[in-house]
Protein backbone atom coordinates (compact mmCIF):
# COMPACT_ATOMS: atom_id res chain seq x y z
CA UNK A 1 130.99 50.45 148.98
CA UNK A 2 131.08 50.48 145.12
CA UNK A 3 128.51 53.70 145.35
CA UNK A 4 130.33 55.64 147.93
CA UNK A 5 133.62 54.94 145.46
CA UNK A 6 131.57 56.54 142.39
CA UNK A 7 130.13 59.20 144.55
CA UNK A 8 133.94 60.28 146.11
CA UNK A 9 135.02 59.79 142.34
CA UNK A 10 132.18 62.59 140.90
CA UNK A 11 133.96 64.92 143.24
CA UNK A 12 137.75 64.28 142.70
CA UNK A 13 138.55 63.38 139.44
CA UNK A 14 136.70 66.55 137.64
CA UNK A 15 138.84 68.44 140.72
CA UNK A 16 142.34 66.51 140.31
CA UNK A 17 141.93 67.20 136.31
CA UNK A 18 140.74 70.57 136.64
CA UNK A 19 143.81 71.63 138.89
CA UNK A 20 146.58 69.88 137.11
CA UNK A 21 145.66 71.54 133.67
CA UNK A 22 145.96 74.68 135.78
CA UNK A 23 148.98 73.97 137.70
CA UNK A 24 150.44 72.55 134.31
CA UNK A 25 150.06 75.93 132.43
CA UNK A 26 151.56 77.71 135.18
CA UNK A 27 154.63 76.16 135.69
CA UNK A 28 154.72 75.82 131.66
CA UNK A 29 154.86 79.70 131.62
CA UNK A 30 157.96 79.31 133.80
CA UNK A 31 159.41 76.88 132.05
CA UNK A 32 159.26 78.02 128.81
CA UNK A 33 160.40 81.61 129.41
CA UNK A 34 163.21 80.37 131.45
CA UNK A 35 164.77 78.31 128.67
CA UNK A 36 164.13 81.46 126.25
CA UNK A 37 166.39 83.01 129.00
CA UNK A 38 169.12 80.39 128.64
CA UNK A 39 168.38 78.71 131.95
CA UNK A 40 168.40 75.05 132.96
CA UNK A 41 166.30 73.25 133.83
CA UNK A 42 166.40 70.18 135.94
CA UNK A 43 163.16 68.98 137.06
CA UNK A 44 159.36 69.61 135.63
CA UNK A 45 157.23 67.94 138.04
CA UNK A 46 152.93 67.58 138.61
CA UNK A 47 152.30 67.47 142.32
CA UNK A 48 154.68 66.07 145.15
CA UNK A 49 155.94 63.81 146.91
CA UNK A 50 156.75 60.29 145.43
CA UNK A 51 157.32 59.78 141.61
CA UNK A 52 154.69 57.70 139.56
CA UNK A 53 156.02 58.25 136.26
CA UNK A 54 159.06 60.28 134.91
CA UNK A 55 161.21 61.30 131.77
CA UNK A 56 164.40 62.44 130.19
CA UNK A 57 163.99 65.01 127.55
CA UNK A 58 167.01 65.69 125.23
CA UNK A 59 167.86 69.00 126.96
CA UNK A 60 168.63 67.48 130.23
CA UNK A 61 165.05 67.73 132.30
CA UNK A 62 163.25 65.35 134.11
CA UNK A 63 159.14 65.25 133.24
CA UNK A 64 157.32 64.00 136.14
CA UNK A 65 154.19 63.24 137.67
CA UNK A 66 153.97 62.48 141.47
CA UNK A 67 151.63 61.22 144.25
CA UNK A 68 150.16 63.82 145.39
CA UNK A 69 148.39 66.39 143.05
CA UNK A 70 148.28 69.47 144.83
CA UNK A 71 150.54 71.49 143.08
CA UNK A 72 153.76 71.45 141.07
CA UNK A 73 157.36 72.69 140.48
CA UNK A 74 160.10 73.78 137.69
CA UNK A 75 163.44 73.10 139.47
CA UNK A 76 165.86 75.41 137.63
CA UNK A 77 169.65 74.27 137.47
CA UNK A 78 171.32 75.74 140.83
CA UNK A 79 168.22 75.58 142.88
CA UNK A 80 168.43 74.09 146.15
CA UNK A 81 164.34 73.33 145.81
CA UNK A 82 161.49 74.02 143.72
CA UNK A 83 160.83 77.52 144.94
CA UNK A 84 163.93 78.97 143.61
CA UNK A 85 166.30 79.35 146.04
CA UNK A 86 170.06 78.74 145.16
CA UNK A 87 172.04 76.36 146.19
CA UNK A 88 175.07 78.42 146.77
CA UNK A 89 176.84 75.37 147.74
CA UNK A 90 176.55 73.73 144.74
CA UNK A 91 176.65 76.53 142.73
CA UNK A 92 180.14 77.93 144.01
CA UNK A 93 181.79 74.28 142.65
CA UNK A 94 180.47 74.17 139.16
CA UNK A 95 182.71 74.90 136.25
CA UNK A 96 181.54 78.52 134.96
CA UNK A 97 179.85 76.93 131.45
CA UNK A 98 177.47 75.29 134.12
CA UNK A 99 177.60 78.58 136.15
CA UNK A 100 176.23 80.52 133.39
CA UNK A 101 173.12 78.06 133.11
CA UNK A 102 171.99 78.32 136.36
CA UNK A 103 168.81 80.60 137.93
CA UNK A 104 170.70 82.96 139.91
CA UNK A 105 173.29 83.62 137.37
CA UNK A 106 170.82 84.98 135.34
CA UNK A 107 170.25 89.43 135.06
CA UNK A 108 167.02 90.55 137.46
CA UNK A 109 165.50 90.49 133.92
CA UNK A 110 165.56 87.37 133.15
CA UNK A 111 164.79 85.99 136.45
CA UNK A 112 161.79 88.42 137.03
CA UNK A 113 160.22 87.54 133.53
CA UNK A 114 160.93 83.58 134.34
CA UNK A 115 159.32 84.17 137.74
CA UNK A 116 156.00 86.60 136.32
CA UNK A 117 155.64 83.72 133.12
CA UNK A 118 153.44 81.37 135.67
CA UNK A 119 150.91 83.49 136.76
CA UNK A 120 150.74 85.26 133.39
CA UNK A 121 150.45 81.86 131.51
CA UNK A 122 147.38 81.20 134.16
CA UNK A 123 145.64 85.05 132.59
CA UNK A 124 146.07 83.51 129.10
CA UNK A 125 145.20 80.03 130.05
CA UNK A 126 141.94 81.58 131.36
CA UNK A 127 140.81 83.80 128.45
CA UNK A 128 142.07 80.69 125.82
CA UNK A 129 139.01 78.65 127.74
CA UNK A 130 137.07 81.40 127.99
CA UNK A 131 136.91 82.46 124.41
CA UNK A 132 136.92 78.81 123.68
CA UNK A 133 133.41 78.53 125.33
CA UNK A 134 131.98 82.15 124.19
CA UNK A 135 133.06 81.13 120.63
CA UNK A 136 131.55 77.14 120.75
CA UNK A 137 128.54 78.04 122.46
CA UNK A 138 127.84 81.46 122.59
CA UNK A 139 125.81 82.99 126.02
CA UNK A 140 122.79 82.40 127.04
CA UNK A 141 121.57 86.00 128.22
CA UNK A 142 118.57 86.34 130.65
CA UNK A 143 117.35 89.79 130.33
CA UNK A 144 117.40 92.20 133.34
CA UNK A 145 113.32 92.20 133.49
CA UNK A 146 112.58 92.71 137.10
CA UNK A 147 110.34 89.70 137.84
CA UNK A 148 109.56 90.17 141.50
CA UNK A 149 110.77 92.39 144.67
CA UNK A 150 111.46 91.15 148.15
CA UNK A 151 108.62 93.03 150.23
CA UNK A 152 111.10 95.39 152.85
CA UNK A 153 114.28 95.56 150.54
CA UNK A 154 116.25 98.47 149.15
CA UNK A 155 114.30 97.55 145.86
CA UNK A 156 110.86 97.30 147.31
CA UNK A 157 111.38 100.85 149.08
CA UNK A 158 113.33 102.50 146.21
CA UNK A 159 110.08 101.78 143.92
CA UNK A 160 110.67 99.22 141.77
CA UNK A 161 107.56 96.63 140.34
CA UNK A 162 107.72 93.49 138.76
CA UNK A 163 107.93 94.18 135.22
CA UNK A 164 110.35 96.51 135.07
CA UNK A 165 113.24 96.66 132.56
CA UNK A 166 116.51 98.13 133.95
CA UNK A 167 118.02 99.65 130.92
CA UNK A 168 121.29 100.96 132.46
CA UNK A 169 122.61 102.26 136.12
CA UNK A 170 124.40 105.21 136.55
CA UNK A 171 124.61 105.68 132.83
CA UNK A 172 126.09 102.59 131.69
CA UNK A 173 124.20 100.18 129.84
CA UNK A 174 123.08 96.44 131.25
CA UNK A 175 122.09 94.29 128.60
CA UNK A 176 121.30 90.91 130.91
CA UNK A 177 120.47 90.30 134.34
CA UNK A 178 124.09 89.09 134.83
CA UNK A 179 125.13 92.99 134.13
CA UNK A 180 122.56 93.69 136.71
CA UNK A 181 124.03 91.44 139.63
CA UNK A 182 127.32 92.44 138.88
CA UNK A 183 126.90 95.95 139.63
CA UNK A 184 124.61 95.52 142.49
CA UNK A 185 127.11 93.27 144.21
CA UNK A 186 130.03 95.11 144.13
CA UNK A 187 128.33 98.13 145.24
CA UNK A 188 127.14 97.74 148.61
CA UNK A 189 126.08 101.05 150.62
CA UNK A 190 126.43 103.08 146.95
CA UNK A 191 123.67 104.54 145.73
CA UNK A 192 123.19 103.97 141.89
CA UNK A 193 120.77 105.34 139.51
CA UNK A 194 118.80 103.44 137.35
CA UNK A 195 117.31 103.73 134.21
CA UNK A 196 113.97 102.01 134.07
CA UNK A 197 111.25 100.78 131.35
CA UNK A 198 108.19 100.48 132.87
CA UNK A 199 104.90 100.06 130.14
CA UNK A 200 107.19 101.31 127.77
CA UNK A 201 107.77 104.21 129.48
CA UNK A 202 111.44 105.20 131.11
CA UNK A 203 111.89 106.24 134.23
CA UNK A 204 114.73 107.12 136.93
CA UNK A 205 114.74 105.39 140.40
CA UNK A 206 117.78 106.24 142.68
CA UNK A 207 118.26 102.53 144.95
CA UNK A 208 121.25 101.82 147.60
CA UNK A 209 121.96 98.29 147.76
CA UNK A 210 122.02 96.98 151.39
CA UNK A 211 125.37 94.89 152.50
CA UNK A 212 124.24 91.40 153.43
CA UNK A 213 126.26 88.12 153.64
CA UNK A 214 125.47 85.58 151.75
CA UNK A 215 126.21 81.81 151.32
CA UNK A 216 127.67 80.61 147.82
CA UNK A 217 128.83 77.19 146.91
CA UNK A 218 132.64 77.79 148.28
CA UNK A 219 131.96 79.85 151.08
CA UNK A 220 130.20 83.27 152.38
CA UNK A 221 130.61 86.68 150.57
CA UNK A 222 129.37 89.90 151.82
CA UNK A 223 128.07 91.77 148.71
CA UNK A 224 125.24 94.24 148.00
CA UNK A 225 121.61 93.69 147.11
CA UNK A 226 118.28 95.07 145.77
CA UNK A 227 115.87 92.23 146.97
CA UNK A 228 115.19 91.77 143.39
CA UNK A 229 114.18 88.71 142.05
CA UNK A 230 114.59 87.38 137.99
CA UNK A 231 112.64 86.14 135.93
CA UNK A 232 112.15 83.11 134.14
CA UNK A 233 110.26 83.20 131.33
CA UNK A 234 111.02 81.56 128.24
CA UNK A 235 110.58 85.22 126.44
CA UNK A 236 113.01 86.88 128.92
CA UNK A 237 116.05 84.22 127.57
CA UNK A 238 118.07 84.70 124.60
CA UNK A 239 121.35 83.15 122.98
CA UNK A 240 124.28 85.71 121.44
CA UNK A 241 126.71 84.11 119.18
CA UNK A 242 130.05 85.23 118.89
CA UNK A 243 132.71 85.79 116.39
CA UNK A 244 136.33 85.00 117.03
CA UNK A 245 137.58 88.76 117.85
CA UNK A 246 133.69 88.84 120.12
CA UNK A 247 134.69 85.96 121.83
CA UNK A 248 138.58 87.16 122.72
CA UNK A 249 136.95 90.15 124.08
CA UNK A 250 134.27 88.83 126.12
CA UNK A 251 136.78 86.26 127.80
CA UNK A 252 139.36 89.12 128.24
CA UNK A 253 136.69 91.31 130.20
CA UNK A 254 135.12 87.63 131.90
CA UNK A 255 139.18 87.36 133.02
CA UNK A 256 139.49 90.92 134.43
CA UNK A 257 136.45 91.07 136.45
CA UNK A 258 137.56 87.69 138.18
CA UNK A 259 140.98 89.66 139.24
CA UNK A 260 138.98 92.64 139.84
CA UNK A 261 136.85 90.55 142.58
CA UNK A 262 139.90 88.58 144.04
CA UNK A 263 142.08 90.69 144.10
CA UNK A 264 139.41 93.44 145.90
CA UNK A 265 139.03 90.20 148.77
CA UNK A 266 142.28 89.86 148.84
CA UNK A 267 142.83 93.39 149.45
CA UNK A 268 140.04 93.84 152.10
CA UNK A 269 141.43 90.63 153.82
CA UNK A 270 144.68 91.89 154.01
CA UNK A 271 143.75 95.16 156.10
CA UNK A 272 141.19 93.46 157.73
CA UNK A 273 137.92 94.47 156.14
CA UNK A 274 136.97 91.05 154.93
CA UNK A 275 136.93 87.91 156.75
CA UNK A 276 138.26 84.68 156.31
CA UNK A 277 135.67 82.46 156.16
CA UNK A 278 135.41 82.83 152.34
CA UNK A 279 138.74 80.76 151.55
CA UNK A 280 138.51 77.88 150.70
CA UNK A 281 140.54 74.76 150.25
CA UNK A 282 141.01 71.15 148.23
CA UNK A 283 138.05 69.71 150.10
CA UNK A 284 135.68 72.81 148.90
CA UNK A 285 137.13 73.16 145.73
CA UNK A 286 136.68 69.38 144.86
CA UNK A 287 133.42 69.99 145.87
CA UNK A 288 132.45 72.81 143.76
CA UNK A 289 134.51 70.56 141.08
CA UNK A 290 131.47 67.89 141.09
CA UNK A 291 128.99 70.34 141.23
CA UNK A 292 130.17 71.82 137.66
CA UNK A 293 130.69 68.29 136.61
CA UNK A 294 127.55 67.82 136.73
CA UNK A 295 126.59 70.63 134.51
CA UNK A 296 128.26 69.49 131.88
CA UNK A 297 131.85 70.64 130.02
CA UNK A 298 131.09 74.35 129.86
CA UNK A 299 130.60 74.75 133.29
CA UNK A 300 134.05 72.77 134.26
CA UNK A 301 135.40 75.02 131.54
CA UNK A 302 134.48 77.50 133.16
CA UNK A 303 135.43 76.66 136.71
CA UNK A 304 139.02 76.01 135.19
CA UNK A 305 139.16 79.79 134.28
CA UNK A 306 138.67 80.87 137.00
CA UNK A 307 140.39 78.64 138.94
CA UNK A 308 143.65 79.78 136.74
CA UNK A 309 143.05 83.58 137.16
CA UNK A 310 142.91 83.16 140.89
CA UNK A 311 145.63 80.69 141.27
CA UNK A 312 147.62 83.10 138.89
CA UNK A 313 146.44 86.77 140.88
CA UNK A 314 147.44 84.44 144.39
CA UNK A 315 150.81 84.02 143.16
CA UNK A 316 151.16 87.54 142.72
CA UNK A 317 150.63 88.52 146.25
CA UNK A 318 154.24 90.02 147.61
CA UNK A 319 154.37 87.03 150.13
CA UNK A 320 158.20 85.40 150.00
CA UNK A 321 157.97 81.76 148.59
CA UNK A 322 155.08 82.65 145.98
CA UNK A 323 156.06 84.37 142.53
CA UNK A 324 155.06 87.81 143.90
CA UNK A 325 157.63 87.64 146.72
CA UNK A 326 160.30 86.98 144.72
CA UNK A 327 159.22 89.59 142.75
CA UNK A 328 159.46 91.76 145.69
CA UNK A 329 163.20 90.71 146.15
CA UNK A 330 164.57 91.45 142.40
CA UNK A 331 162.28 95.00 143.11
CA UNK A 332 164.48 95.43 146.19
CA UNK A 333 168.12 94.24 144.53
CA UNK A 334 167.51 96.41 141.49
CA UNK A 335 166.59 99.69 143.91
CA UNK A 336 169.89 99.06 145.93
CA UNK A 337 172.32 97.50 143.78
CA UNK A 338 172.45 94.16 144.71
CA UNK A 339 170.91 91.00 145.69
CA UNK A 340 169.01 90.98 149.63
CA UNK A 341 171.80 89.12 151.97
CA UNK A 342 171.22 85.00 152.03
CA UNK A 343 169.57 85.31 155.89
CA UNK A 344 167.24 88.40 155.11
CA UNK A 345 166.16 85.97 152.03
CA UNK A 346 165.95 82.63 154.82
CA UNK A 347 164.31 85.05 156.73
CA UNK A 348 161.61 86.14 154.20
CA UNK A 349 160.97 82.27 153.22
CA UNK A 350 160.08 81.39 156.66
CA UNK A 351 157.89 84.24 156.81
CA UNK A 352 156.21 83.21 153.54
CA UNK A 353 155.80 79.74 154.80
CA UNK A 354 153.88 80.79 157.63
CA UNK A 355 151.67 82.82 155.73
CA UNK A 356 151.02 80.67 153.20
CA UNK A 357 150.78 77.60 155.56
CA UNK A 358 148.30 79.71 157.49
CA UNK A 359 146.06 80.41 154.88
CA UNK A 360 146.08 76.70 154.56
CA UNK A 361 145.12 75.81 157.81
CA UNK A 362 142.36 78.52 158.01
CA UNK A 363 140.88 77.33 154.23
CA UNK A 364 140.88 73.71 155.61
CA UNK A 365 138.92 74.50 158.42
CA UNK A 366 136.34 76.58 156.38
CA UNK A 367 136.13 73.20 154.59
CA UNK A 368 135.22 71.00 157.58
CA UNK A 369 133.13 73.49 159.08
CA UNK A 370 131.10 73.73 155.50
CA UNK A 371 130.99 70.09 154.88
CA UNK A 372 131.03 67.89 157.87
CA UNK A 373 127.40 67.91 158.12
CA UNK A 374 127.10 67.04 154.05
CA UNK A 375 129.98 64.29 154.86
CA UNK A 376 128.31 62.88 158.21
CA UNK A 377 125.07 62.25 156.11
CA UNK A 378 127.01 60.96 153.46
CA UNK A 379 128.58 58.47 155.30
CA UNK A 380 125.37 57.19 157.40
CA UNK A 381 123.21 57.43 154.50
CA UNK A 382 125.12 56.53 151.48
């Protein structure tokens, strides 16, 4: 019993810390930029549900921390609920001083830069770690030596050999076999041109990497490849250190090609050109969680970026009830002249709960269907 406790625990606790640092930050950025605005706020809380330990700062909020760690709020003053919609009731019978301090009393200014502070504070969160990590302990950089090719892939009949040095595709340089994957993967059914060392000696071979689907730790992902295999030879490893302004820039460019990738998914799911099967929820994530754990800090760190960045990108998405939708309303009262009528808004909510919900249901199933098998053995086996 005692080992099936420490072996749950490996899994949770790097996953429960991981996502309220991230779900902290976020509602920070709303928090903090809303109280720059001149807003109220009533309630900061850490996940849902009932409260395990609360606070009274001098400016009137509650600090809490609840059961269930799945998320968090910032209750503004006039809000009927955490996700910002007034309380028109209760807003109509304040005294105007108390008027003034509420959400939707504010200009579409100030509640669209309140509203765009959490997923912005979950960008910055992300490149803080990030150049945190590049800065600390530099890269580890395996270099993008060819050391095998899968006999009947788009490597294999393009030309390449083991040995070979890719020096840069379609003109731009790759300096580590990292730079190679990248590329290859987001470029399925493209042809590219590479620039190969062979014997010292540089050559051109044109290569089209084939669309295949492939498993990763949270999921499938359709992406392109070669059939080329690295290396792993002590000589073919290198570490870079990095300066301050190195590291900012390396964890700025880590952070955009994470939105880059989700927000291309996201994109392709939305019209239908992606599947899924590739979301994942709590149960995957904790999972994945572990696995970093395991690694060590710099992999969790890691993992927490970008965690943040897609956490921050999702709340983006013009779906009513996340940041993005109401976004989408102050776009719409600022176009017409005034603020979408209270049962188009009830409307839109509903709408966004569905979606949302949805997207919940569908990620938990991924989950079982990934990990029953993992949890049956688990739970005969120990």
């Amino acid at each position: 019993m005692l080992n099936a406790l420490y072996s749950a625990g490996i899994y949770i606790v790097p996953f429960v810390l991981v996502l309220t640092i991230v779900v902290f930050f976020h509602e920070l950025g709303h928090f903090i930029v809303g109280r720059l605005c001149g807003i109220r706020v009533d309630a900061f809380s850490i996940g849902f549900g009932p409260e395990l330990f609360a606070f009274m700062d001098r400016k009137g909020t509650r600090w809490r921390i609840a059961a269930l760690p799945l998320g968090g709020y910032v209750k503004f003053h006039g809000d009927a609920n955490g996700a910002s919609m007034a309380d028109d009731a209760a807003i109509s019978g304040m005294p105007e001083s108390e008027r003034a301090v509420t959400f939707a009393a504010q200009p579409i200014w100030k509640r669209a830069a309140t509203v765009a502070a959490g997923p912005i504070a979950n960008f910055i969160l992300a490149i803080v770690v990030l150049t945190g990590v590049f800065w600390v302990n530099g890269r580890d950089i395996l270099i993008p030596r060819v050391n095998g090719v899968v006999h009947g892939s788009a490597a294999d009949v393009a030309g390449f050999r083991a040995g070979d040095l890719v020096l840069e595709i379609d003109g731009q340089p790759v300096k580590s076999f990292l730079d190679l994957q990248r590329i290859v993967t987001a470029s399925p059914d493209q042809p590219l041109s590479f620039l190969v060392d062979r014997n010292g000696q540089n050559i051109q071979i044109a290569a089209t990497p084939r669309l295949q689907e492939v498993k990763t730790p949270i999921g499938k992902s359709r992406v392109g490849q070669l059939g080329i295999e690295a290396g792993g030879r002590r000589e073919d490893w290198r570490t870079e250190r990095y300066g301050v302004v190195d590291s900012v820039r390396l964890a700025v460019g880590e952070t955009w090609g994470v939105v880059s990738q989700t927000a291309g998914y996201l994109g392709k799911l939305a019209i239908g050109r992606e599947s899924s099967d590739q979301l994942s929820g709590p149960a995957g994530l904790a999972q994945v969680s572990g696995e970093m754990a395991k690694l060590g800090l710099a992999a969790v760190l890691n993992l927490l970026a970008i965690l943040s960045v897609s956490i921050g990108l999702l709340n983006l998405a013009p779906v009513p009830l996340l940041d993005g939708g109401h976004l989408l309303f102050y776009l719409i009262e600022a176009v017409q002249g005034r603020a979408l009528n209270e049962r188009a808004q009830e409307i839109g909510f509903r709408i966004g709960i569905a979606v949302v919900g949805g997207l919940m249901v569908v990620a938990t199933y991924n989950d079982i269907a990934r990990l029953a098998p993992s949890f049956l053995k688990w739970i005969l086996h120990g």
